[in-house]
Protein backbone atom coordinates (compact mmCIF):
# COMPACT_ATOMS: atom_id res chain seq x y z
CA UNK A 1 -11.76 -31.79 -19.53
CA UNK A 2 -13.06 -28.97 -21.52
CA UNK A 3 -10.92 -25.74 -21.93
CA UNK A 4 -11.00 -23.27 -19.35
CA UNK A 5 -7.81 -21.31 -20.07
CA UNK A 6 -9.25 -19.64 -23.14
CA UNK A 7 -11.85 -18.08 -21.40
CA UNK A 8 -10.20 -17.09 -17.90
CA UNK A 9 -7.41 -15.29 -20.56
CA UNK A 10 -9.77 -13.63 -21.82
CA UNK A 11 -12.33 -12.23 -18.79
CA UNK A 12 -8.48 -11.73 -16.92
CA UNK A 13 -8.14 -9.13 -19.60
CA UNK A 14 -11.28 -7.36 -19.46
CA UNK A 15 -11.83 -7.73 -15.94
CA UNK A 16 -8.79 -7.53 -13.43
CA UNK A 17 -8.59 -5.40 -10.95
CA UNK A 18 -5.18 -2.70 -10.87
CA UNK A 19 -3.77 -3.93 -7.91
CA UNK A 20 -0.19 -2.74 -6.64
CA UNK A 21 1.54 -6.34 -7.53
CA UNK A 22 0.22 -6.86 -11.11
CA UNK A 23 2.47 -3.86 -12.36
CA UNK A 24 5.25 -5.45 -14.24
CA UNK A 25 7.68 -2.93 -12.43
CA UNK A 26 6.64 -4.10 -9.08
CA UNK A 27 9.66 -6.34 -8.63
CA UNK A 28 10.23 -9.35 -7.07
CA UNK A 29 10.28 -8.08 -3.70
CA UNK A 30 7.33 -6.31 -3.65
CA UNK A 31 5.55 -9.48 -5.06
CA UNK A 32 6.31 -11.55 -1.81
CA UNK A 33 5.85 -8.59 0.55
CA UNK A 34 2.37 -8.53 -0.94
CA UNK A 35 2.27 -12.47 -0.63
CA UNK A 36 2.87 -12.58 3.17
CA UNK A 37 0.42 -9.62 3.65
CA UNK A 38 -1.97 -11.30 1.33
CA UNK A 39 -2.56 -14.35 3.69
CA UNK A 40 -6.37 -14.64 5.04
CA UNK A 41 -6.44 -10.48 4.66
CA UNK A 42 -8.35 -8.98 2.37
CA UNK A 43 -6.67 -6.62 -0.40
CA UNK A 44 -7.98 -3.14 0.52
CA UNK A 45 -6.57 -3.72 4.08
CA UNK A 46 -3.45 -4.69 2.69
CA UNK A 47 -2.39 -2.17 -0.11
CA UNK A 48 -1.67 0.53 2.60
CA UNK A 49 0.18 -1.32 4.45
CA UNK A 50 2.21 -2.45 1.80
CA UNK A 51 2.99 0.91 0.20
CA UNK A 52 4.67 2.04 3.36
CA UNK A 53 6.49 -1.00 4.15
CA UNK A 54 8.17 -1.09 0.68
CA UNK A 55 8.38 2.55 1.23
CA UNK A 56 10.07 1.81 4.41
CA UNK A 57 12.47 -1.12 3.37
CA UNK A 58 12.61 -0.80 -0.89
CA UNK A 59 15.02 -4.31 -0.85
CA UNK A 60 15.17 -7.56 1.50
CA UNK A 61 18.58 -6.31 3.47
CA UNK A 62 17.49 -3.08 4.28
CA UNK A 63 14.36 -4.68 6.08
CA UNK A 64 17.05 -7.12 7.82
CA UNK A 65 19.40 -4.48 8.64
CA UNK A 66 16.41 -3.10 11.37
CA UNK A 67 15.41 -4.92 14.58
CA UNK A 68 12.58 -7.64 14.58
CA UNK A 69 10.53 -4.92 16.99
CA UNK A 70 10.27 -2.52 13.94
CA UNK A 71 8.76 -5.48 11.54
CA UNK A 72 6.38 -6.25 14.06
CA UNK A 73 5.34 -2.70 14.64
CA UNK A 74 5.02 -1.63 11.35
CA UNK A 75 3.32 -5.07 10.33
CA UNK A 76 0.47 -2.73 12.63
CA UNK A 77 -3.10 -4.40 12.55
CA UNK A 78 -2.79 -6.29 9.52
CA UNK A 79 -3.77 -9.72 12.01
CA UNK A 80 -1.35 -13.21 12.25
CA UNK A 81 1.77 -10.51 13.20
CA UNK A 82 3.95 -13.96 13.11
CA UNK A 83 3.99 -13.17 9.57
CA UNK A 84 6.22 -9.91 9.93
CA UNK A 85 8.76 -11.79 11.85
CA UNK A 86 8.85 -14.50 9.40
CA UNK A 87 9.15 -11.90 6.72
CA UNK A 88 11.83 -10.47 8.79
CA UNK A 89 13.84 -13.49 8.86
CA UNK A 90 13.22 -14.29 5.18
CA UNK A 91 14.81 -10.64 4.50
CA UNK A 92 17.97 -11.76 6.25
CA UNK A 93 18.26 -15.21 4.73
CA UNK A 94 17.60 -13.35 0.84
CA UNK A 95 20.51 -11.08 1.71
CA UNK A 96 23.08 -13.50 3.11
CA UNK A 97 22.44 -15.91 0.59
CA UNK A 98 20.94 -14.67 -2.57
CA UNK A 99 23.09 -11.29 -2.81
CA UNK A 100 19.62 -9.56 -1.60
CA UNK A 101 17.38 -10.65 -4.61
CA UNK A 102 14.16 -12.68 -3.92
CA UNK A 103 15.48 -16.15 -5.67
CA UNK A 104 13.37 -17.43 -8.60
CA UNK A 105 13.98 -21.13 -8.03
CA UNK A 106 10.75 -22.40 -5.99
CA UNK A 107 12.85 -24.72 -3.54
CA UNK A 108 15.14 -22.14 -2.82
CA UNK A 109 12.41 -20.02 -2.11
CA UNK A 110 10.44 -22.70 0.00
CA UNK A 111 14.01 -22.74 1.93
CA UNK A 112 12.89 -19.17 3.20
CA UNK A 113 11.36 -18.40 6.90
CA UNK A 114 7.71 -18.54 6.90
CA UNK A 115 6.96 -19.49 2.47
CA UNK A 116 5.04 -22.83 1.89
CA UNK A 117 3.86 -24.39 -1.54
CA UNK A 118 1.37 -21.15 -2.78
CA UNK A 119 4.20 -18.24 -1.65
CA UNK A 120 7.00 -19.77 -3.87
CA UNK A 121 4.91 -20.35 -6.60
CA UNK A 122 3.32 -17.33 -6.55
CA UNK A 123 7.02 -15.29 -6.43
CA UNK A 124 8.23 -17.70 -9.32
CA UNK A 125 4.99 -16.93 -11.60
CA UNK A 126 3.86 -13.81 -10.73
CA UNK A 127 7.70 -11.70 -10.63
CA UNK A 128 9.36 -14.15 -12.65
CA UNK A 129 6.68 -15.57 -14.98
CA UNK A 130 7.76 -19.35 -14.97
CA UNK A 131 5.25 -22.02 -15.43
CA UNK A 132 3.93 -23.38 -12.42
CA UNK A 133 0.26 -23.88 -10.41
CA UNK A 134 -0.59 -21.40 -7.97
CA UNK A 135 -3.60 -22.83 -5.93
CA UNK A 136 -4.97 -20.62 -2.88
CA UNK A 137 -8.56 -20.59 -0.97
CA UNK A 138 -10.29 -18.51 -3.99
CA UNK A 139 -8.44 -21.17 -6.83
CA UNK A 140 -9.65 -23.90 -4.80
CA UNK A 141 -13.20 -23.22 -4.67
CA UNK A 142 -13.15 -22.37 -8.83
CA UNK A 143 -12.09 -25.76 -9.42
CA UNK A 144 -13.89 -27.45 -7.14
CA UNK A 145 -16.72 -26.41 -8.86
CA UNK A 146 -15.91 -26.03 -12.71
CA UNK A 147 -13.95 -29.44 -12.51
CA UNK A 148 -15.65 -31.60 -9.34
CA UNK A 149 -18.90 -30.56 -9.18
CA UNK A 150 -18.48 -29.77 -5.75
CA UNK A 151 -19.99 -26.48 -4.15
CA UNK A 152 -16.88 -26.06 -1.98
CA UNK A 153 -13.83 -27.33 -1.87
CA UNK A 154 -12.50 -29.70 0.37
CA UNK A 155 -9.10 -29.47 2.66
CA UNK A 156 -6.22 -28.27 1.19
CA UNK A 157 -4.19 -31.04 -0.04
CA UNK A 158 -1.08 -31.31 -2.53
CA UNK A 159 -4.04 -32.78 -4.95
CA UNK A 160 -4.76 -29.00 -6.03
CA UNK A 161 -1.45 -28.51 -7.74
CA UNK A 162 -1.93 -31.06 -9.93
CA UNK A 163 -5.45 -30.09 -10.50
CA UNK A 164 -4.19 -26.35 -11.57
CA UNK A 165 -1.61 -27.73 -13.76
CA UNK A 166 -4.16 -29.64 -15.23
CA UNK A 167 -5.85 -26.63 -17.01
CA UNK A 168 -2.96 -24.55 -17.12
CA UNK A 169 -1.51 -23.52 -21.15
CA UNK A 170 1.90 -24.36 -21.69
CA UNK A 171 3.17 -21.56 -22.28
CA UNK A 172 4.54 -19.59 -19.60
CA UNK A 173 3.13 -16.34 -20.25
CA UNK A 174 -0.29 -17.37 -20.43
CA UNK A 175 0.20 -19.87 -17.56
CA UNK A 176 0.61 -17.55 -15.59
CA UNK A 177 -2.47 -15.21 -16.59
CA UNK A 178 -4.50 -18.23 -15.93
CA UNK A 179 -3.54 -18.78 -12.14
CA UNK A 180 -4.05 -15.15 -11.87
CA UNK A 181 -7.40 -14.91 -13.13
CA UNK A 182 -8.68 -18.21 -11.42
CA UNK A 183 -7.89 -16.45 -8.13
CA UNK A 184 -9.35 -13.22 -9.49
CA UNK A 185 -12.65 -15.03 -10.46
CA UNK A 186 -13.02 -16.75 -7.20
CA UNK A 187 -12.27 -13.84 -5.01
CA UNK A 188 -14.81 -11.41 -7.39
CA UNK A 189 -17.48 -13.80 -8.79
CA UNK A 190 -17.07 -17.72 -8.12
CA UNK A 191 -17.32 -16.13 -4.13
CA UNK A 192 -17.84 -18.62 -1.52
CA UNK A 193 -21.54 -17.70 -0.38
CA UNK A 194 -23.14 -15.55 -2.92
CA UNK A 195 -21.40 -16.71 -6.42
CA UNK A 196 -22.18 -14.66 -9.58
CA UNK A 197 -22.48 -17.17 -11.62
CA UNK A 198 -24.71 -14.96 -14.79
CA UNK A 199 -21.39 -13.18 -15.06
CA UNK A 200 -18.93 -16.14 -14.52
CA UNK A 201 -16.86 -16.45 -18.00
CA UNK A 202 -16.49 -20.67 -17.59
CA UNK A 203 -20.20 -21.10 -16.86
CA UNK A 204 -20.55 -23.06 -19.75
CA UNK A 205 -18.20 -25.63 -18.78
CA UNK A 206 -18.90 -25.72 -14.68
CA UNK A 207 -19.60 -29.27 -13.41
CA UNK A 208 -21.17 -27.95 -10.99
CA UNK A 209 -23.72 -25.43 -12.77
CA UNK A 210 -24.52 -28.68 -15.07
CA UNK A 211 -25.32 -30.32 -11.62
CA UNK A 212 -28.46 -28.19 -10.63
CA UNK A 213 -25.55 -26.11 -8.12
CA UNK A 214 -26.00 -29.46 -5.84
CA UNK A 215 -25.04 -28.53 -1.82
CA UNK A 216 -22.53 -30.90 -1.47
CA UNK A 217 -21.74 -29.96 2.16
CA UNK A 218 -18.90 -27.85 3.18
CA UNK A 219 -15.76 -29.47 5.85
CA UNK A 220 -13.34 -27.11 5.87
CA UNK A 221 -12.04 -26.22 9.43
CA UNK A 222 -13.96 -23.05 10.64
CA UNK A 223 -12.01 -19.91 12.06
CA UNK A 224 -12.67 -19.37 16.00
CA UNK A 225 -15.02 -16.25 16.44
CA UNK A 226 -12.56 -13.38 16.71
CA UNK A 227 -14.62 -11.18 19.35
CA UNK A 228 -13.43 -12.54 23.26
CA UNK A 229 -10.63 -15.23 22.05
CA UNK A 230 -7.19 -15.78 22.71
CA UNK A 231 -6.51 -14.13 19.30
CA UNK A 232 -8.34 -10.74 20.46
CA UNK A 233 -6.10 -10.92 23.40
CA UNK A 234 -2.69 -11.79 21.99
CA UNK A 235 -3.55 -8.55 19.66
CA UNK A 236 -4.25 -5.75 22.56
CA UNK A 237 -1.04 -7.05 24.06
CA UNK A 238 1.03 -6.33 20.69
CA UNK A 239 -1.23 -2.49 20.24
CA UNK A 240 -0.11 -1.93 23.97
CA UNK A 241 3.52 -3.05 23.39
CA UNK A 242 3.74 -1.00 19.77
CA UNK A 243 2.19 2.28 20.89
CA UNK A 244 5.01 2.21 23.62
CA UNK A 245 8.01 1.24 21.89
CA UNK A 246 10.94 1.39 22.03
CA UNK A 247 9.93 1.60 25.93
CA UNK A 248 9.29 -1.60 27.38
CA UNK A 249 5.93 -1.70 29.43
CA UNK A 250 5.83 -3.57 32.98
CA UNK A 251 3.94 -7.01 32.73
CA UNK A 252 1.47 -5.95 35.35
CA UNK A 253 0.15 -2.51 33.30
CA UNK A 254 -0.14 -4.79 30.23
CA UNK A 255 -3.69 -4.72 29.89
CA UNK A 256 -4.51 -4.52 33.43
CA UNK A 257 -8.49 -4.25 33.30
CA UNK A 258 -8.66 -7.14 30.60
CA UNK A 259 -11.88 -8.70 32.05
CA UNK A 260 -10.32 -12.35 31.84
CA UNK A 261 -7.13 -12.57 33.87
CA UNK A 262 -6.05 -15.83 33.00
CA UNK A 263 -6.77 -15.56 29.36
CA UNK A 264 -4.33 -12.14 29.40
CA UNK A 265 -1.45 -13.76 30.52
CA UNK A 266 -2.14 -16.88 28.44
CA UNK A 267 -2.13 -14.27 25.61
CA UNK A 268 1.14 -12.85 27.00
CA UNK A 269 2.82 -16.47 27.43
CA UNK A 270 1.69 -17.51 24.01
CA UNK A 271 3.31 -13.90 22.40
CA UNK A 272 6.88 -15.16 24.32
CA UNK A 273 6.99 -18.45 23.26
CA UNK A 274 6.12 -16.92 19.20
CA UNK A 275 9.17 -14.75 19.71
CA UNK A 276 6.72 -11.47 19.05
CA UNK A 277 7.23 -10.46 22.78
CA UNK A 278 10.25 -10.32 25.00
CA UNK A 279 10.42 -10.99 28.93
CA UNK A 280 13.23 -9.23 30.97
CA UNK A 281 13.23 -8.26 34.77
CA UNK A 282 9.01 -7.98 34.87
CA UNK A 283 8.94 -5.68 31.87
CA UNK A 284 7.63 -6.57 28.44
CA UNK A 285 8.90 -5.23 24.82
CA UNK A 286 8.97 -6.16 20.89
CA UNK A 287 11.63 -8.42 20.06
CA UNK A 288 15.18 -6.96 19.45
């Protein structure tokens, strides 16, 4: 395999954008706040969002020590709102069991509400700087075509670990600049439908520029359109719910000129059984 660490090192250092979580003083915390908010939304829509919730809740038990409704309304538009109660919970379970620092070891962290195999890797390489693979959507699609050949990657499978640790230095330091920069490069310039591939620092060594950039088909699982599903629903329910709370709201004013009945209180039903909305005597509110 030829060497693609030497080159992502150094276009990382030219190149990367000043985000909020690269800071070395950003702490732990900070790191897996941005994590959770990273998750299918882009980065200018999060780094608002996550300046006033660490402004809001600086450590994991001071976000605990406030009600599941204020997560979830401060989470705001930022889409999958699941995520702020998980994060919620995951405050709670850092304070009562890790003294209210983020742990560094990855199964401890993997024992957190709501943090698969990318979250505690990326909290154990990007705030701690240990050695380990950090694979998401953008990683996937560099090495599917530097290394396979392939013009998209395939589904996610515990097969990309070990094909990020493949090219990864061993030392830790420069490990860990080389997961960052493979997710930089696919999220700036190895992009899924228009890559910049004049300006990609590995194009010397892609499999798949040496190919002829073959189509080799594309069977990932596509996102429902947004406009007029369930997911468009579930979210006017949560902005009607927020902009009235603490108040709860009676079910029957909760979006009461949605033009598809059924698919409004499917979107209310849904919100109950996710814990994001709570039921009591005909009225609806935020968790508590």
């Amino acid at each position: 395999m030829p060497d693609l660490a030497a080159p992502l090192i150094a276009w990382y250092r030219e190149n990367a954008r000043d985000l909020p979580w690269r800071h070395p003083q950003f702490g732990a915390w900070g790191v897996l706040v941005s994590e959770f908010m990273l998750q299918q939304t882009p980065v200018a829509r999060v780094i608002p969002h996550l300046e006033a919730w660490l402004a809001r809740w600086p450590t994991p038990s001071a976000l605990a020590a406030d009600a599941p409704a204020e997560a979830v309304r401060q989470w705001a538009n930022l889409g999958y709102p699941r995520r702020a109660l998980w994060l919620h919970r995951a405050a709670g379970e850092i304070t009562a069991r890790h003294g209210d620092v983020v742990p560094r070891d990855v199964d401890a962290l993997l024992a957190l509400t709501g943090i698969g195999d990318y979250t505690a890797r990326a909290v154990a390489v990007f705030a701690y700087g240990d050695r380990h693979p950090v694979v998401d959507t953008n990683t996937r699609r560099v090495l599917a075509r530097a290394v396979d050949g392939r013009s998209q990657p395939g589904p996610p499978s515990r097969r990309d670990l070990a094909a990020m640790a493949a090219i990864l230095p061993t030392e830790s330091a420069e490990a860990a600049i080389v997961n960052a920069a493979a997710m930089e490069l696919g999220a700036v310039v190895c992009t899924a439908r228009a890559p910049r591939c004049d300006a990609c620092p590995i194009r010397n060594a892609c499999a798949w520029r040496a190919a002829g950039y073959p189509d080799t088909g594309d069977d990932r699982r596509r996102q429902a359109r947004y406009e007029g599903s369930d997911r468009q629903a579930r979210g006017a329910v949560l902005r009607t719910l927020r902009e009235a709370a603490p108040a709860p709201v009676p079910a029957g004013s909760v979006l009461g000129d949605w033009p598809d009945a059924a698919q409004r209180d499917r979107a209310i039903d849904s919100l109950i059984v996710d814990g994001l909305v709570e039921a009591s005597d005909d009225l609806l509110h935020l968790p508590r």
